[in-house]
Protein backbone atom coordinates (compact mmCIF):
# COMPACT_ATOMS: atom_id res chain seq x y z
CA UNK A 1 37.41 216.92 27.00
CA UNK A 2 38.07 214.74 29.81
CA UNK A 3 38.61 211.59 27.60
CA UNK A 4 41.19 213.84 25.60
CA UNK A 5 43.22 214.94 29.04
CA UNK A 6 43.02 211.01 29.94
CA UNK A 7 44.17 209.77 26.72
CA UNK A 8 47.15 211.98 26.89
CA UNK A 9 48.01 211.27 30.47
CA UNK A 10 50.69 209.20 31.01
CA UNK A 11 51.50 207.84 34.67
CA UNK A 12 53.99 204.91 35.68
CA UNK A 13 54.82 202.57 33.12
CA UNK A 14 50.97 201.96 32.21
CA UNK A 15 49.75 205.37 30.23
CA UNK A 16 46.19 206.51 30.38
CA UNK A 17 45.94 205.37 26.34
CA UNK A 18 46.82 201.69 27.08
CA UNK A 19 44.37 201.76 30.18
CA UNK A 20 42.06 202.71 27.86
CA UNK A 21 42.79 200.19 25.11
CA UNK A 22 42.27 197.52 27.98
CA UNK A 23 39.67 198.57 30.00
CA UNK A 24 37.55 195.83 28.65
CA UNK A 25 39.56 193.06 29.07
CA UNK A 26 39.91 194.39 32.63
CA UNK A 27 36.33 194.78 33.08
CA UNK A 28 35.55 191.34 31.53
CA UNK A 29 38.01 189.40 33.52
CA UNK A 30 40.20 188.23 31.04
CA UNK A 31 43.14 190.58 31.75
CA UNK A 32 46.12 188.34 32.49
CA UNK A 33 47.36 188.78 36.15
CA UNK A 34 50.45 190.71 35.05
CA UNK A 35 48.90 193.54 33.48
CA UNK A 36 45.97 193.69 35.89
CA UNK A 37 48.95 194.36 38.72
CA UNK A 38 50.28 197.25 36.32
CA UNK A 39 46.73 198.18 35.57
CA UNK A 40 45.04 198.38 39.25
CA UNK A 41 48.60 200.45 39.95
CA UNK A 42 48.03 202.95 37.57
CA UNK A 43 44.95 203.27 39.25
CA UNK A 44 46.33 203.67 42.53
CA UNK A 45 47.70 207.25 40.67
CA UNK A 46 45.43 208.11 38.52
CA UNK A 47 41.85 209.85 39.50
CA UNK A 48 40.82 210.20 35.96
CA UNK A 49 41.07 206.74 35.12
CA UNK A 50 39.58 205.96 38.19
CA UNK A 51 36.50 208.04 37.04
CA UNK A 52 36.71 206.57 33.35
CA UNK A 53 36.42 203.17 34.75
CA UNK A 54 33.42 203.69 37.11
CA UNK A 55 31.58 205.47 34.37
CA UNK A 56 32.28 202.57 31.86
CA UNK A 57 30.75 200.57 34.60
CA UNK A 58 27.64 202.44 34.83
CA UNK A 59 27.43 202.37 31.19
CA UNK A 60 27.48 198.48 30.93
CA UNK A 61 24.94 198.80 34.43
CA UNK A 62 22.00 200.56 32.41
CA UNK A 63 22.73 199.49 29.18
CA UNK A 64 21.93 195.89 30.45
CA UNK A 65 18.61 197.72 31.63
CA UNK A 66 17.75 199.05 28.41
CA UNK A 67 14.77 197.53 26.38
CA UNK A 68 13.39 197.52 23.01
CA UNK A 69 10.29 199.49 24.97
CA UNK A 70 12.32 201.80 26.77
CA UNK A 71 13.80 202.90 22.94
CA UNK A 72 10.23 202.74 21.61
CA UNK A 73 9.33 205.02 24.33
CA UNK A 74 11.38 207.58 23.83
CA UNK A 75 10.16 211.05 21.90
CA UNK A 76 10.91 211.31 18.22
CA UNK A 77 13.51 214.15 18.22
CA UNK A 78 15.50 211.79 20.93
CA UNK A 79 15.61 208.74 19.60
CA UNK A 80 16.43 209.97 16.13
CA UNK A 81 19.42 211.63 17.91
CA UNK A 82 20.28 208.08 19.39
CA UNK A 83 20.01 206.73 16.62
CA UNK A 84 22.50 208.93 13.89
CA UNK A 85 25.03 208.87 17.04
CA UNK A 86 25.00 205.21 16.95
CA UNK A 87 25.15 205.47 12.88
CA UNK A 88 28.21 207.84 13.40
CA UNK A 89 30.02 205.67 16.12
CA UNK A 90 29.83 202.70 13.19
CA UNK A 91 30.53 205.07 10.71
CA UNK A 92 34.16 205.46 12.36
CA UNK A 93 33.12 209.46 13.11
């Protein structure tokens, strides 16, 4: 839900759905310095994106923390769960 009332947002001249299309770029570093001012100033006014942006970086956080063990160790129902979600995302569902 929240992802659907941030993609519809729009604030400034930067909506919520091209922060989103960015983010990575942003995150990454490779955001030229124009749209990284119009970026970081739909920031300034927008909480949600705020949010979406910290949570993408606590994604990328533990997912660099996540081992082949840590998978392995996981119960059955769980990982199979993890595993037809990641099948879906591919899957373009």
């Amino acid at each position: 839900m929240i992802f659907r009332r941030l993609y519809l947002r729009l604030s400034g001249d930067y909506p919520c759905a091209r922060l989103v299309e960015t983010v990575t770029e942003y995150l990454e570093g490779t955001m030229p310095a124009p749209e990284r001012i119009r970026f970081e100033r739909h920031l300034q006014q927008c909480p949600s994106c705020v949010e979406y942006v910290a949570q993408l970086r606590r994604t990328i956080e533990f997912s660099g923390r996540v081992t082949v063990d840590d998978v392995d160790a996981l119960p059955d129902p769980a990982r199979a769960e993890l595993m037809d979600a990641f099948r879906a995302f591919h899957a373009g569902r």
